[in-house]
N, C-alpha and C. Protein backbone atom coordinates (compact mmCIF):
# COMPACT_ATOMS: atom_id res chain seq x y z
N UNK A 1 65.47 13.03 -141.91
CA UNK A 1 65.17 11.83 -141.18
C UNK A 1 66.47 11.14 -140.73
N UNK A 2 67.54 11.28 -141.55
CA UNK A 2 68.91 10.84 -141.21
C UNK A 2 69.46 10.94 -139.73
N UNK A 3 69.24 12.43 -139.90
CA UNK A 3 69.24 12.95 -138.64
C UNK A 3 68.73 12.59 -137.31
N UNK A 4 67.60 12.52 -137.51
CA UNK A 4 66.87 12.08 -135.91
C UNK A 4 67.74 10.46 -135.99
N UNK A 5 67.83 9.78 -136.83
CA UNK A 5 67.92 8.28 -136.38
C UNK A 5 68.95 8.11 -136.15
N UNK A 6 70.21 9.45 -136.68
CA UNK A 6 71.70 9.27 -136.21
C UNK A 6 71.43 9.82 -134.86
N UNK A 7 70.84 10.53 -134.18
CA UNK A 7 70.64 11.32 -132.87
C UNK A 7 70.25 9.75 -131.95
N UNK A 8 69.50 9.56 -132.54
CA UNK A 8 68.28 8.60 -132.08
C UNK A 8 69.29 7.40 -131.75
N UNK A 9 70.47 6.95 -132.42
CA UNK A 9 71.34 5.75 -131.98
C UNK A 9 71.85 6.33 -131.11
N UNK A 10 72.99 7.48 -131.12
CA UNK A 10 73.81 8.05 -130.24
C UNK A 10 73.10 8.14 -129.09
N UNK A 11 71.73 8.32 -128.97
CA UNK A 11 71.40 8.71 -127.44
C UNK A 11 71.29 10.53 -127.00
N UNK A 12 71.86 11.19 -127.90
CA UNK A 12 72.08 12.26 -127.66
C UNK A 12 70.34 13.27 -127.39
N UNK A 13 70.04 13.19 -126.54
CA UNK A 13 68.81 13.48 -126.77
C UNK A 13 67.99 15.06 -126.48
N UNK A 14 69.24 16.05 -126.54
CA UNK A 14 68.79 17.49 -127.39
C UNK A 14 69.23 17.47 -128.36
N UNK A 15 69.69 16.97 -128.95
CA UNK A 15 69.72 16.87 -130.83
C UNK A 15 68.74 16.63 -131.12
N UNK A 16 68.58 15.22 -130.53
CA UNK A 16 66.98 14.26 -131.13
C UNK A 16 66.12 15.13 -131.24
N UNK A 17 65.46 16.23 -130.12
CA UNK A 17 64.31 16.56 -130.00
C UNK A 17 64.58 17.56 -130.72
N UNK A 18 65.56 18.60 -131.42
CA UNK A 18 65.89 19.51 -132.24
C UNK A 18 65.85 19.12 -133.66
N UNK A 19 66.37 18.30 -133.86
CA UNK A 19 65.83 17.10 -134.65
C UNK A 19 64.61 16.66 -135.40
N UNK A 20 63.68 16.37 -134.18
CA UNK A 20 62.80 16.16 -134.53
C UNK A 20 61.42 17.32 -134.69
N UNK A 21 61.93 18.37 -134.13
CA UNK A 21 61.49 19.52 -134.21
C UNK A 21 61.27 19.65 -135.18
N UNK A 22 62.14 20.53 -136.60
CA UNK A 22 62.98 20.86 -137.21
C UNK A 22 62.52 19.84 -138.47
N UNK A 23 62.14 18.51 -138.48
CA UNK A 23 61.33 17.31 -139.16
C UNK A 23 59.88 17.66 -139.13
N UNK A 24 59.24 18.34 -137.53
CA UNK A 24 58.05 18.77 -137.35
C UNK A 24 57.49 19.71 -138.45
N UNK A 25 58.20 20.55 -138.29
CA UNK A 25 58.22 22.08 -139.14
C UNK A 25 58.39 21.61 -140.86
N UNK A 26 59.12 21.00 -141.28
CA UNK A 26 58.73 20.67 -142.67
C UNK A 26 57.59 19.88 -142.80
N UNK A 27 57.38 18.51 -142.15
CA UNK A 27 56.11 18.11 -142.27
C UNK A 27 54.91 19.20 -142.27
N UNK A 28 54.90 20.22 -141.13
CA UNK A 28 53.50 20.97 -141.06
C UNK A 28 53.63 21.80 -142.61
N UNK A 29 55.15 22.27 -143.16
CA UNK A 29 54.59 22.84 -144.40
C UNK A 29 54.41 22.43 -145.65
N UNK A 30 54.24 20.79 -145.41
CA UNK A 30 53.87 19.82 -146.36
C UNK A 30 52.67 19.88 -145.74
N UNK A 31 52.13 20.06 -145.31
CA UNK A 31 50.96 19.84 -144.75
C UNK A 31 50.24 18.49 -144.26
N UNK A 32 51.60 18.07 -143.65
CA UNK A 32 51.37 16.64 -143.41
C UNK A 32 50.92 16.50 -142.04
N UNK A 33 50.42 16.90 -141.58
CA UNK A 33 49.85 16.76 -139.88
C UNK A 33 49.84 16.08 -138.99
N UNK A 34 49.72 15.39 -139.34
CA UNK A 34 49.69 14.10 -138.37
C UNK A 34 50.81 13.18 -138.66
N UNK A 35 52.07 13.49 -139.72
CA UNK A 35 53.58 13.28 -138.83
C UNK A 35 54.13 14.54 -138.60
N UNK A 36 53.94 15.49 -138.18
CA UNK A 36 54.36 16.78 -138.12
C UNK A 36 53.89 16.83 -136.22
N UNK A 37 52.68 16.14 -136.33
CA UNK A 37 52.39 15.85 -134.99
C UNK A 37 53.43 15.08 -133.68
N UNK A 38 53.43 13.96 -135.02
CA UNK A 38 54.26 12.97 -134.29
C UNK A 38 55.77 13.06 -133.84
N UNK A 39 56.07 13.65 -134.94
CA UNK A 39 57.27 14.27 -134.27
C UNK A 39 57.62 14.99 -133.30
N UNK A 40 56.35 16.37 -132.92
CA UNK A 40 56.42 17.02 -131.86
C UNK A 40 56.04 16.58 -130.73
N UNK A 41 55.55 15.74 -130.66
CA UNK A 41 54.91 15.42 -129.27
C UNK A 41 56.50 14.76 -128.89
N UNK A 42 56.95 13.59 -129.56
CA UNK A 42 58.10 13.11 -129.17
C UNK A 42 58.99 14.15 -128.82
N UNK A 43 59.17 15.56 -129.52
CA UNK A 43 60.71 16.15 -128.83
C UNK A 43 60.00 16.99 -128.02
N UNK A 44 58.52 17.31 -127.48
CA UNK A 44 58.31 17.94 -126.21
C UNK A 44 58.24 16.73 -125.04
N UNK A 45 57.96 15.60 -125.61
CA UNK A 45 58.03 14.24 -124.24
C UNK A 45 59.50 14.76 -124.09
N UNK A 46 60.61 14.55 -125.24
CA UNK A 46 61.81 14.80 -124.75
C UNK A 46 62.10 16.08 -123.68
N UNK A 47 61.98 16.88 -124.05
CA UNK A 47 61.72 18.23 -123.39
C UNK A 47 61.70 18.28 -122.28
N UNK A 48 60.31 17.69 -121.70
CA UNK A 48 59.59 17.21 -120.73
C UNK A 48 60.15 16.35 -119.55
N UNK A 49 60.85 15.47 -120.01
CA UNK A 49 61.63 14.60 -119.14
C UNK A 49 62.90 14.82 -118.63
N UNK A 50 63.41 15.72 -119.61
CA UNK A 50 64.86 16.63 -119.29
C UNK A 50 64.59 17.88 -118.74
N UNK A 51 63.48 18.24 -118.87
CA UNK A 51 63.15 19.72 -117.77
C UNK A 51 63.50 20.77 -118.17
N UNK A 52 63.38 20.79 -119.45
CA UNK A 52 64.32 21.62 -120.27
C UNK A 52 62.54 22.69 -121.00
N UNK A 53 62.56 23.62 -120.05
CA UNK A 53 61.47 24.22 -119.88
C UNK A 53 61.06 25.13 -121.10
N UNK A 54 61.85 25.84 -121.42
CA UNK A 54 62.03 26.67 -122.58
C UNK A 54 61.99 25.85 -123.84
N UNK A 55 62.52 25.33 -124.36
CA UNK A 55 61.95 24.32 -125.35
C UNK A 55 60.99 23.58 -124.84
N UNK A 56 60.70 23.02 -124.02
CA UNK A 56 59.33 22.73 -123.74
C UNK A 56 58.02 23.65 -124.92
N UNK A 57 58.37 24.78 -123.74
CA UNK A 57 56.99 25.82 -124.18
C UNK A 57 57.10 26.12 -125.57
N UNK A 58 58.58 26.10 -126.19
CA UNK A 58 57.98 26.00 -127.91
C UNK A 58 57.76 25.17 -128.30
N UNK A 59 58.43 23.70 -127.96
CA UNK A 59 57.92 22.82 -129.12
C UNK A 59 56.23 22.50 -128.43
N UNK A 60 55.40 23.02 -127.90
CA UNK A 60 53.89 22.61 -127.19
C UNK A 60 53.18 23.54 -128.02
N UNK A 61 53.99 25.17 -128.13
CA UNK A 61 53.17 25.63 -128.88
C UNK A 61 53.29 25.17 -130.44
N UNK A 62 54.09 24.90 -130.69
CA UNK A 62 54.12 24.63 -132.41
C UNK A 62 53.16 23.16 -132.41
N UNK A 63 52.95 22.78 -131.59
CA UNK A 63 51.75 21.15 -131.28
C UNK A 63 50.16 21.86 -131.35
N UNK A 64 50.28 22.93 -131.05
CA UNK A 64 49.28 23.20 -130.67
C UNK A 64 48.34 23.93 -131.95
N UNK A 65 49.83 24.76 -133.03
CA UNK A 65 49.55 25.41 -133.82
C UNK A 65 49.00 24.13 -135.07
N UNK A 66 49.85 22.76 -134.97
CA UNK A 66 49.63 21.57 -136.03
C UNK A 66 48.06 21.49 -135.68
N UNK A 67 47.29 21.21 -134.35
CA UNK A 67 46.25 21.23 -133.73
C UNK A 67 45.53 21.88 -134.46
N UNK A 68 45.36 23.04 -134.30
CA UNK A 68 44.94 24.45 -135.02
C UNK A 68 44.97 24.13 -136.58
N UNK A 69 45.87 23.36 -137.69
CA UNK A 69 46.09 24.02 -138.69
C UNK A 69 44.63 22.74 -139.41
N UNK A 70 45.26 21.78 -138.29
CA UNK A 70 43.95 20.02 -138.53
C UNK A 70 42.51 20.26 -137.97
N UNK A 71 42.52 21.78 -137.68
CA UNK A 71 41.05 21.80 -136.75
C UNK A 71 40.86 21.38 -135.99
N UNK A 72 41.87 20.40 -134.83
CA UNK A 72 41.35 20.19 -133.42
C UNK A 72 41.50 20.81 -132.73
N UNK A 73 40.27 21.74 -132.70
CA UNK A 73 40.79 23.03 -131.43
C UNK A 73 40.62 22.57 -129.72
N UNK A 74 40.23 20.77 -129.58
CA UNK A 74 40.07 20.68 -128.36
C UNK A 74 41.43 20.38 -128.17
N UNK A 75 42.39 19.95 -129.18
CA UNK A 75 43.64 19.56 -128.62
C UNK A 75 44.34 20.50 -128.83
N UNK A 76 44.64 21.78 -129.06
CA UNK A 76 45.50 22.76 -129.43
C UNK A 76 45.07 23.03 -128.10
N UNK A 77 43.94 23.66 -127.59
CA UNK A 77 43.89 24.64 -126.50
C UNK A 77 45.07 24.29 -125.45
N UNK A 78 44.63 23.26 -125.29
CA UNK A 78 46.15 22.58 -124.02
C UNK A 78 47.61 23.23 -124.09
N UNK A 79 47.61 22.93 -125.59
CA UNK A 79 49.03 23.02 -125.76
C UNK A 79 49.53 24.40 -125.78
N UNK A 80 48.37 25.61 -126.28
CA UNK A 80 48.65 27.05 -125.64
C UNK A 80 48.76 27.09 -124.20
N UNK A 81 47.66 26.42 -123.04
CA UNK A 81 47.88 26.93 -122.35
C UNK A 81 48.92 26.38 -121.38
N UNK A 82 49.64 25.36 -121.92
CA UNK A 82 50.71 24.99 -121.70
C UNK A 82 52.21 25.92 -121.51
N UNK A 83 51.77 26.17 -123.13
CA UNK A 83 53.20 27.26 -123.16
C UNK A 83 53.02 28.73 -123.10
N UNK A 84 52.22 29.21 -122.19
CA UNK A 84 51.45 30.24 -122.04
C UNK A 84 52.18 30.27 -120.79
N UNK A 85 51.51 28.77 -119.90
CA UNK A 85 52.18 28.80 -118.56
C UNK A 85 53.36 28.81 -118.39
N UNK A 86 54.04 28.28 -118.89
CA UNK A 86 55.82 27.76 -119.19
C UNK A 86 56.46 29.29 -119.49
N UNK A 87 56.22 29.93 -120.43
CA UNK A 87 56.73 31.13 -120.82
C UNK A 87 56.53 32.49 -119.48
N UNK A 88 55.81 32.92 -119.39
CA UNK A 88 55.47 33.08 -117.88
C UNK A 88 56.11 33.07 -117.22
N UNK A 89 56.56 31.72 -116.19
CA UNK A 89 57.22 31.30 -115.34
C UNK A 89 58.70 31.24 -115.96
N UNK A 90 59.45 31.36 -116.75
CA UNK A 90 60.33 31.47 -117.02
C UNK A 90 60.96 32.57 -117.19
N UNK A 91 61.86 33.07 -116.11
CA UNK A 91 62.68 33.80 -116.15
C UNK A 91 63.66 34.26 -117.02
N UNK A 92 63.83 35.29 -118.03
CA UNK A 92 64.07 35.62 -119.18
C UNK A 92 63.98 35.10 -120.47
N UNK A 93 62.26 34.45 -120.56
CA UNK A 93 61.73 34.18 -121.94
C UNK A 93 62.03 35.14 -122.75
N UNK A 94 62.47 34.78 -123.76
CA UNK A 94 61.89 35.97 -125.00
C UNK A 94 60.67 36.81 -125.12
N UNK A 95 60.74 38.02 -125.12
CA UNK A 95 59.05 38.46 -125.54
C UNK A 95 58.68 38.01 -126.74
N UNK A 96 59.37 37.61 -127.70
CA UNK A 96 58.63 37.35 -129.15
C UNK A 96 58.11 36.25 -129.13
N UNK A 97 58.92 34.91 -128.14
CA UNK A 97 58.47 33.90 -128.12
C UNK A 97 56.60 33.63 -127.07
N UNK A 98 56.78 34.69 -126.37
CA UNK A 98 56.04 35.09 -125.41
C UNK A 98 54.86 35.46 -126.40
N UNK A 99 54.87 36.43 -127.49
CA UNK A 99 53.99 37.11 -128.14
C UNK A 99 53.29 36.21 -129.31
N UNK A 100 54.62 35.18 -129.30
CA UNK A 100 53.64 34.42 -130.64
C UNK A 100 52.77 33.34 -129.86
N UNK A 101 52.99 33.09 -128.65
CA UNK A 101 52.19 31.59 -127.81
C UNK A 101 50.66 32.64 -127.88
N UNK A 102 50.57 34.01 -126.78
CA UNK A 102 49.64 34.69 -126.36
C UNK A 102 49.22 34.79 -128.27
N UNK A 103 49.61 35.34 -129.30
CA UNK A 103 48.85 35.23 -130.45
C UNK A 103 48.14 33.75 -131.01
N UNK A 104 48.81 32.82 -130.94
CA UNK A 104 48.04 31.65 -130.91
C UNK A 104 46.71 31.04 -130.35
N UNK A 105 47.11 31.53 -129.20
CA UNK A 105 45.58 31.81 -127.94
C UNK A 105 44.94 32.29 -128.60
N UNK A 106 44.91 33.62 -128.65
CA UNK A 106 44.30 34.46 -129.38
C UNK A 106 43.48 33.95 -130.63
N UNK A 107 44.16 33.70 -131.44
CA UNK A 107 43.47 32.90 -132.64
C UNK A 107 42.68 31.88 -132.21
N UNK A 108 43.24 30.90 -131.34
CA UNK A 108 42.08 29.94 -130.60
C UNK A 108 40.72 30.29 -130.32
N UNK A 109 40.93 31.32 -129.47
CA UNK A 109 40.02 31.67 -128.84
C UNK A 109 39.05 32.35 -129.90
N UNK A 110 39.37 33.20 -130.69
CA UNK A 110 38.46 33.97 -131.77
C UNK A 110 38.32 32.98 -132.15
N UNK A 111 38.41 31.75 -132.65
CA UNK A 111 37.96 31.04 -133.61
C UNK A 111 37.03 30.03 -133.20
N UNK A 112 37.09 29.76 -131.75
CA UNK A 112 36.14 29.30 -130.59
C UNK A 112 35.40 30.25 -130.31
N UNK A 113 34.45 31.24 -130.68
CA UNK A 113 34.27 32.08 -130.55
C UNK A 113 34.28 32.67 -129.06
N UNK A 114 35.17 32.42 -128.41
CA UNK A 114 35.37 33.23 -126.88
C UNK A 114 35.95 34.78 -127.65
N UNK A 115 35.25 35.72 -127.75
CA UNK A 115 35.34 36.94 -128.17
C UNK A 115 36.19 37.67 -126.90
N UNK A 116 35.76 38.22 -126.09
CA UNK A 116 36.32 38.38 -125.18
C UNK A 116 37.23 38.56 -124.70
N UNK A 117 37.48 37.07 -124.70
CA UNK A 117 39.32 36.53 -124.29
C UNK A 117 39.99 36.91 -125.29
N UNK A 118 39.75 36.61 -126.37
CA UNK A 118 40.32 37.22 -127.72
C UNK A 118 40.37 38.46 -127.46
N UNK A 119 40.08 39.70 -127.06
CA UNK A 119 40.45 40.90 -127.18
C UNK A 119 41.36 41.03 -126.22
N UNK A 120 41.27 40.32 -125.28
CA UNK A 120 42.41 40.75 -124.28
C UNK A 120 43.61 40.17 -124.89
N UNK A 121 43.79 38.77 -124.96
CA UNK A 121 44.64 38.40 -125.88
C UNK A 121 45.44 39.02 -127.12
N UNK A 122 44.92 39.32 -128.13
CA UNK A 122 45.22 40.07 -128.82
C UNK A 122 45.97 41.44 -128.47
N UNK A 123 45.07 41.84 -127.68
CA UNK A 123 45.73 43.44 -127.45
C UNK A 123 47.14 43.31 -126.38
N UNK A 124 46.78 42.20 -125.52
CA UNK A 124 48.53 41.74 -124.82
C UNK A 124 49.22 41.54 -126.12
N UNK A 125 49.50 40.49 -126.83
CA UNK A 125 50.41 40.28 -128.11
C UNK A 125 50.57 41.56 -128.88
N UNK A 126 49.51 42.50 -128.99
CA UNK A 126 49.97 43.63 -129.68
C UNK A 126 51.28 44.61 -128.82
N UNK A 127 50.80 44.59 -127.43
CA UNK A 127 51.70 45.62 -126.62
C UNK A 127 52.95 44.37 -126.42
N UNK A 128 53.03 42.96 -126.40
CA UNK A 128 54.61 42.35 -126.69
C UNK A 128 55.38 42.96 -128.03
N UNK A 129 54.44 42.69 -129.10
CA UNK A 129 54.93 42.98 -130.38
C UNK A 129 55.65 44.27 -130.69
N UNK A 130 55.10 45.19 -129.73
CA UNK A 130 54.93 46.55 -130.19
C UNK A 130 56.57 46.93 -129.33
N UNK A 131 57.27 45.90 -128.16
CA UNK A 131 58.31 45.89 -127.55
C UNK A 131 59.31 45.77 -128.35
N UNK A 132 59.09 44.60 -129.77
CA UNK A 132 59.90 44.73 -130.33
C UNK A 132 60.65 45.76 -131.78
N UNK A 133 60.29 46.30 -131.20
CA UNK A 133 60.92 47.44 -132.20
C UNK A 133 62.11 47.90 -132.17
N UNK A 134 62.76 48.30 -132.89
CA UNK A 134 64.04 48.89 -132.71
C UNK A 134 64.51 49.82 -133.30
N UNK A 135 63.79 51.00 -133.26
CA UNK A 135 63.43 52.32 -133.83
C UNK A 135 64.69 53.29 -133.59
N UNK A 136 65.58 52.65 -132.99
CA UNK A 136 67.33 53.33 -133.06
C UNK A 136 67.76 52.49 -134.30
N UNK A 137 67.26 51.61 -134.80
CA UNK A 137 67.91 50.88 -135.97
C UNK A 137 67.39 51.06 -137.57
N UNK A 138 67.99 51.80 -137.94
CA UNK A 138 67.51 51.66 -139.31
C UNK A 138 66.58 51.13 -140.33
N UNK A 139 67.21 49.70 -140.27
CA UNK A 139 66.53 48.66 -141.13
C UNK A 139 64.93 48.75 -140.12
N UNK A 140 65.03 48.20 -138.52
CA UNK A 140 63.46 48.25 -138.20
C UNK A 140 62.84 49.65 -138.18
N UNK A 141 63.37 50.90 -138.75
CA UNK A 141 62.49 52.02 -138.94
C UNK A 141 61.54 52.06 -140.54
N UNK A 142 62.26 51.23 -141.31
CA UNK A 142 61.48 51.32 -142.51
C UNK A 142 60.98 50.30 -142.34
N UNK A 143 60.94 48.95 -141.91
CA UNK A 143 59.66 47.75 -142.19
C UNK A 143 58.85 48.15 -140.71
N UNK A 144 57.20 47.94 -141.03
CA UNK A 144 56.31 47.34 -140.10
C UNK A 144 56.20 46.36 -139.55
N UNK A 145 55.74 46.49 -137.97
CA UNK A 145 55.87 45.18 -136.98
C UNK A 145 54.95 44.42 -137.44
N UNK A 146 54.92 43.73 -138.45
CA UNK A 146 53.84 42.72 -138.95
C UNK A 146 53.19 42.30 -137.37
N UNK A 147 53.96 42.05 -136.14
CA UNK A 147 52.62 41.81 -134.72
C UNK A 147 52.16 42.51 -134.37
N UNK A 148 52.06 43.28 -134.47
CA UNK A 148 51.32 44.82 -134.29
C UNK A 148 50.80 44.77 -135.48
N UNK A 149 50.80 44.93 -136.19
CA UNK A 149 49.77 45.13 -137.65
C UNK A 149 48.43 44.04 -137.66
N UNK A 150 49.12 43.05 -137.23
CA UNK A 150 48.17 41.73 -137.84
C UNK A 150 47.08 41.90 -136.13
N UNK A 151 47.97 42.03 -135.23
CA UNK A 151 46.99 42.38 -133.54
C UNK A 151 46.16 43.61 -133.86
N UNK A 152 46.61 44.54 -134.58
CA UNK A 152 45.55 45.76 -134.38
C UNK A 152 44.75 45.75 -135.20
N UNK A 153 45.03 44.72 -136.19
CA UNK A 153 43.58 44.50 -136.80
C UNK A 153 42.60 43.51 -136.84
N UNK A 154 43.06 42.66 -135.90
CA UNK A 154 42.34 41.20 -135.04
C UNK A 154 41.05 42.11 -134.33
N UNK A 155 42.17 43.27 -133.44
CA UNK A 155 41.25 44.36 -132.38
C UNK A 155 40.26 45.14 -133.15
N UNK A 156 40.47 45.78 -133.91
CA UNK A 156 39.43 46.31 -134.67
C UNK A 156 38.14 45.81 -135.78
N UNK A 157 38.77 44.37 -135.95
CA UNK A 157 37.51 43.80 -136.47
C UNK A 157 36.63 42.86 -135.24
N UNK A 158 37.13 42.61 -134.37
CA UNK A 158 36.74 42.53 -133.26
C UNK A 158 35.72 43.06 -131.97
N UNK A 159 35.79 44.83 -132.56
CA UNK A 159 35.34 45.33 -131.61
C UNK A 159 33.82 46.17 -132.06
């Protein structure tokens, strides 16, 4: 908390919203929600107003996932398809960052029961996931792509 309020005098305001990010993320694994909320919405307003697109689309999805964890699935949906859109349109997103928004959907949607969308969903996040491999590398030849593992079996209990 030090933090954001030293950010928060200075003015400096990609700290702040990193900041307050970063405050987000421990609150949600306190399971405190609704300041875990509050924090994020503030460093995606920040985000938002600085145009700063790419953090945008994560800190919306991690809003969306607090959404999700409190059961408001009318207010999560937004915030996927927020950073669904954002990631997308952004010219050299990450695929992982790409794979965890489209898995979020995904979970939305199965859990709304839009079945459907959920399979398509899913099976996109599986073929992002499945990009990241790095099967010239050692270490990723002995562990499993936990996104691929956890997508191909979303798909198969699914189908």
């Amino acid at each position: 908390m030090v933090a954001v309020e030293i950010c928060r005098g200075a003015g400096v305001r990609p700290d702040l919203a990193f900041a307050l990010e970063r405050l987000g993320q421990i609150e949600r694994d306190l399971q405190n929600l609704d300041l875990a909320r509050r924090h994020y919405e503030e460093a995606a307003e920040i985000h938002r107003r600085d145009g700063d697109a790419l953090n945008l689309a994560q800190t919306v999805r991690h809003l969306g996932d607090v959404h999700q964890d409190a059961g408001r699935w009318t207010l999560a949906e937004p915030c996927y398809e927020e950073a669904l859109r954002l990631y997308r349109s952004i010219r050299g997103a990450r695929r992982g960052d790409l794979a965890n928004a489209v898995r979020s959907m995904a979970i939305q949607k199965e859990r709304t029961g839009e079945i459907d969308y959920a399979r398509v969903l899913w099976a996109e996040a599986r073929a992002l996931y499945a990009t990241l491999d790095r099967p010239w590398h050692r270490f990723f030849r002995r562990r499993p792509n936990a996104g691929v593992i956890e997508s191909s079996e979303h798909l198969a209990r699914l189908t």
